[in-house]
Structures are given as C-alpha cells and as structure tokens.
C-alpha atoms as a PDB file:
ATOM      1  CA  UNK A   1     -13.326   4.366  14.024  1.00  0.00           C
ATOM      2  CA  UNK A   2     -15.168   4.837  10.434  1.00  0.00           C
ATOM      3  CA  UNK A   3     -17.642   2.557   9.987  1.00  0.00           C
ATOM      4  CA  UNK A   4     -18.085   1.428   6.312  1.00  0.00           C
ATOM      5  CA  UNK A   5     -20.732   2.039   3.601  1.00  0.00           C
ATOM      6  CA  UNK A   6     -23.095  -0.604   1.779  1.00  0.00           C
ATOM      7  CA  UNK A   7     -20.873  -0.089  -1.109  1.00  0.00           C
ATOM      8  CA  UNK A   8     -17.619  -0.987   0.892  1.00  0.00           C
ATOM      9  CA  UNK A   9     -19.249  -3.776   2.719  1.00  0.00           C
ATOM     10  CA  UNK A  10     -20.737  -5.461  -1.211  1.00  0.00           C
ATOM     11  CA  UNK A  11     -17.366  -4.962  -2.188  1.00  0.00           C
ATOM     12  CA  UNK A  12     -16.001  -7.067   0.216  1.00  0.00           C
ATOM     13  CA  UNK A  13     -18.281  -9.954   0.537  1.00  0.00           C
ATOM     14  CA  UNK A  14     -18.308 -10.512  -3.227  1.00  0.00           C
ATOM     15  CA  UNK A  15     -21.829  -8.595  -4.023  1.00  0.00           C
ATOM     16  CA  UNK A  16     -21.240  -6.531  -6.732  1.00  0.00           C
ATOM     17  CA  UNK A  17     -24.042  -5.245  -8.776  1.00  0.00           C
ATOM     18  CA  UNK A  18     -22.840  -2.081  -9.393  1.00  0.00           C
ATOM     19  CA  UNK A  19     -19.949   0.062  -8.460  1.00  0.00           C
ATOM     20  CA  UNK A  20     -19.056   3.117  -9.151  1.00  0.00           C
ATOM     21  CA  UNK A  21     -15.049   4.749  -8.897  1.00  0.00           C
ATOM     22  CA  UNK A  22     -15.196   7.699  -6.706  1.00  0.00           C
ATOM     23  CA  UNK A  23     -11.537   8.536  -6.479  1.00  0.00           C
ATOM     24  CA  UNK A  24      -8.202   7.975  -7.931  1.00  0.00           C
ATOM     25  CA  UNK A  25      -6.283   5.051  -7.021  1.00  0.00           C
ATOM     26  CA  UNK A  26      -3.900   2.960  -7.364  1.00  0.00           C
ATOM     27  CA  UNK A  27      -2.517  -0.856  -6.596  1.00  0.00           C
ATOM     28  CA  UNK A  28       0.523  -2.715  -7.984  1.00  0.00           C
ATOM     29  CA  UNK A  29       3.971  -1.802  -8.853  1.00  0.00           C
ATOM     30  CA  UNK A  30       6.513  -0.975 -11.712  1.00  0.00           C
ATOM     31  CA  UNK A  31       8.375  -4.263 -10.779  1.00  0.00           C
ATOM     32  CA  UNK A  32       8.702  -7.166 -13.226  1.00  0.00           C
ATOM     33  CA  UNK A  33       6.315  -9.667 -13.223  1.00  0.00           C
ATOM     34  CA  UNK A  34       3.583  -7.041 -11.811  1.00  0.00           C
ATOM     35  CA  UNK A  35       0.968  -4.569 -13.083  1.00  0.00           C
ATOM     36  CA  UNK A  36       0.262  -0.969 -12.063  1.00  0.00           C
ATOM     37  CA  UNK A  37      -3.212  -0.252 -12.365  1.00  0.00           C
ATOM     38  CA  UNK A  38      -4.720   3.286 -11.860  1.00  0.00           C
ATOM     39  CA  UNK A  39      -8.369   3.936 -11.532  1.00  0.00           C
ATOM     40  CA  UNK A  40     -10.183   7.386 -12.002  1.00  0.00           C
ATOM     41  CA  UNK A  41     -13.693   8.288 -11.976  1.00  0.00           C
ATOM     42  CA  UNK A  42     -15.164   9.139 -15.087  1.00  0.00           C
ATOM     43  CA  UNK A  43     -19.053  10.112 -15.775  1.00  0.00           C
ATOM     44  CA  UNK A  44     -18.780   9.294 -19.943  1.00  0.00           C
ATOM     45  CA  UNK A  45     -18.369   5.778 -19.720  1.00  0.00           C
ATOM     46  CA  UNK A  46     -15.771   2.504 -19.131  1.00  0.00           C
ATOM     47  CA  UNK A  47     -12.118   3.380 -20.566  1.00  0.00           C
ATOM     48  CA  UNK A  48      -9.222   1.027 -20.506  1.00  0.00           C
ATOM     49  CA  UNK A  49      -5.550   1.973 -21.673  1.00  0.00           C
ATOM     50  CA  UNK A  50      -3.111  -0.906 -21.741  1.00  0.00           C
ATOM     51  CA  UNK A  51       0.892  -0.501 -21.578  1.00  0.00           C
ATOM     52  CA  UNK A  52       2.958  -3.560 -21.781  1.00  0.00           C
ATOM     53  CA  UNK A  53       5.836  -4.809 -22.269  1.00  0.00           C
ATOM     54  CA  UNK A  54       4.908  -8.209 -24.054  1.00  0.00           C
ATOM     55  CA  UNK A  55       1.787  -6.247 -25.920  1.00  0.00           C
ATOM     56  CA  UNK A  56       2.011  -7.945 -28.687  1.00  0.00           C
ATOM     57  CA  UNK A  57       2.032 -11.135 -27.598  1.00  0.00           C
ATOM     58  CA  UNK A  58      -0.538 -10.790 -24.524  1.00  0.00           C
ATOM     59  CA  UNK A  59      -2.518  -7.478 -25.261  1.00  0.00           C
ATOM     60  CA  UNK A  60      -5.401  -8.966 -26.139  1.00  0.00           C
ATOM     61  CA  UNK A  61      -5.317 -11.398 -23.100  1.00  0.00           C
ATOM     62  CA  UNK A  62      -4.718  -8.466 -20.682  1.00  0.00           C
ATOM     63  CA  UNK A  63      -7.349  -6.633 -21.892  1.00  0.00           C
ATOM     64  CA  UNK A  64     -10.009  -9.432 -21.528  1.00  0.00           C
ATOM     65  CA  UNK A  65      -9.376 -10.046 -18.189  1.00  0.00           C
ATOM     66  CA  UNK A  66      -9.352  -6.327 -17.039  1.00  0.00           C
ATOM     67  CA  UNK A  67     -12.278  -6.143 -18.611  1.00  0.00           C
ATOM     68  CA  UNK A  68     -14.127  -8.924 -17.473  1.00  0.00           C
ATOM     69  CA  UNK A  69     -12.621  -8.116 -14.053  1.00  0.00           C
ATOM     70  CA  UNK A  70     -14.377  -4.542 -13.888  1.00  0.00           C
ATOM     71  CA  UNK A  71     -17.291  -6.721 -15.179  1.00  0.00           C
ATOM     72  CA  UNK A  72     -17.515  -8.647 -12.901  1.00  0.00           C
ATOM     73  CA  UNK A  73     -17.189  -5.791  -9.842  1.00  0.00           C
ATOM     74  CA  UNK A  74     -20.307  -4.074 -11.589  1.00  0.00           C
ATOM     75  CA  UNK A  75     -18.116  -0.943 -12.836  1.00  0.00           C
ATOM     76  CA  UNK A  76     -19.656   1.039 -15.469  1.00  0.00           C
ATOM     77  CA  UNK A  77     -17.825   3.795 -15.685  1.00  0.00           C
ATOM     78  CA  UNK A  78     -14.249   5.019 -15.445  1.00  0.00           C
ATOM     79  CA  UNK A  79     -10.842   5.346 -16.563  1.00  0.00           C
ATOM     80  CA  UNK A  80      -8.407   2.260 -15.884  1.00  0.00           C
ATOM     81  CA  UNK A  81      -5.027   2.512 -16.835  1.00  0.00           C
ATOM     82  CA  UNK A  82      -2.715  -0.618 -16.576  1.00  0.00           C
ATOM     83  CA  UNK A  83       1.074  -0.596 -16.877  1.00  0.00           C
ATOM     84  CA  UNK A  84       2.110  -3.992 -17.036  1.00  0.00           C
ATOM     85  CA  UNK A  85       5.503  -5.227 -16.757  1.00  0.00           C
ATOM     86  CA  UNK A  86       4.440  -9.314 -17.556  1.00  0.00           C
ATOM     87  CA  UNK A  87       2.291  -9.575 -15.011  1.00  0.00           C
ATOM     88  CA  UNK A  88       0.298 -12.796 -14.588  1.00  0.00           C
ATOM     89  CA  UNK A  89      -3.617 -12.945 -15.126  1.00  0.00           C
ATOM     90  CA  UNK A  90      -4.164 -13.326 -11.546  1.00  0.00           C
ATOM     91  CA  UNK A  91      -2.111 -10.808 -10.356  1.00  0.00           C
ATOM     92  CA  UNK A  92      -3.580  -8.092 -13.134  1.00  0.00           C
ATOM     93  CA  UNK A  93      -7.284  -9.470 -11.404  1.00  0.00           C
ATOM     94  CA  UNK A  94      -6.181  -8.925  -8.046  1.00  0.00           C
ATOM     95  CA  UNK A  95      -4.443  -4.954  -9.554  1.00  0.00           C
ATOM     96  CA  UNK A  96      -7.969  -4.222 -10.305  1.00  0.00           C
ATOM     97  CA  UNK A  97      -9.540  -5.602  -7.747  1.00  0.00           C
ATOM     98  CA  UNK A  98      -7.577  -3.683  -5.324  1.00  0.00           C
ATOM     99  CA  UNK A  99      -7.324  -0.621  -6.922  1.00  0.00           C
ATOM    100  CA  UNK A 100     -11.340  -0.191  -7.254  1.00  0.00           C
ATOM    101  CA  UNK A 101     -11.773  -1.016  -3.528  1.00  0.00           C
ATOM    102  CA  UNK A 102      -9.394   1.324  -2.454  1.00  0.00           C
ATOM    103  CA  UNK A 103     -11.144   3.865  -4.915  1.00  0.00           C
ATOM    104  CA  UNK A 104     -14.183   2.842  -2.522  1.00  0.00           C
ATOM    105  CA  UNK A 105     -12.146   3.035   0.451  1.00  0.00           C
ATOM    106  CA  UNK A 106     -12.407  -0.263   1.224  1.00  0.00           C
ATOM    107  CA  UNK A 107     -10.142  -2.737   2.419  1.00  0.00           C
ATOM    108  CA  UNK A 108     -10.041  -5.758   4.437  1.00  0.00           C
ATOM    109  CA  UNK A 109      -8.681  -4.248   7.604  1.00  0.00           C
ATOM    110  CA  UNK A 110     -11.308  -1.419   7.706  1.00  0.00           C
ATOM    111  CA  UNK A 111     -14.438  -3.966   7.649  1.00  0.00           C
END
C-alpha cells in the first residue's frame, strides 16, 4: 500500500497553494460533448493550447476557465493542452482537475 504525499493529500482536500505537474497525464476523451486535456511538466512557465471545435464561438470562454482552473489548483508552471469536442465548462474544470491530480498521482481511491 503507498501511502500519499502532502501534495496528494492538499490536492484532495481542496488546499492548493501551489502545485507543481510532475508527469504527463491525461483525463477526458475524444467523444462529443467532452474535452481531452493533457498535462506536462514544464520549468519555463504556464502554457495553454486550445483545440476546438466551436473555437470561435467559445475559445475565449474555454480558455478562461482552464485558466482560472489551474489558478485556482496553485499551478505555475506547465504545458496544458485541451482538445475539446463542445465540452461543457464543468466538465473542461473537472478535465483539468483530474488530469493535474493524476500528474500528482493522486486520486480519490488512493487517499
């Protein structure tokens, strides 16, 4: 049984001051109506990259709230690539989410 880090534990009781991605991961699917989001550690700062389907309509929205979702997890620094096939904000929130706890390792189960 692994027993998990401060990091791991702050991620899942909602204390985020600041987190860092340590490894490449990934939550969501290529299905309509979801996201794909892929983190990656980076040491040069926070990138985001953006693919969508509706763009031009909602570009601007999904950016915010990826944004504002890595905000509010305390990351800093990384790559985050979203594919999003017209996704909902929630469900692009809960990509994220997901996808920089499992960069952590963490998860639900394992806590």
């Amino acid at each position: 049984m692994r027993y998990p880090t401060n990091t791991q534990k702050n991620i899942l009781k909602g204390r985020f001051e600041t987190v860092n991605i340590n490894a490449e991961a990934v939550a969501g699917t290529l299905e309509s109506s979801d996201a794909q989001v892929t983190v990656r550690p980076s040491d040069r700062g926070l990138f985001v990259h953006i693919e969508s389907s509706v763009m031009n309509q909602y570009g601007r929205q999904i950016k915010a709230t990826v944004i504002e979702t890595l905000k509010g997890l305390g990351v800093r620094f990384g790559n985050v690539e979203v594919v999003d096939k017209g996704a909902l904000d929630c469900t692009i929130k809960a990509r994220v989410e997901c996808a920089v706890m499992r960069s952590n390792d963490a998860s639900e189960s394992g806590v």
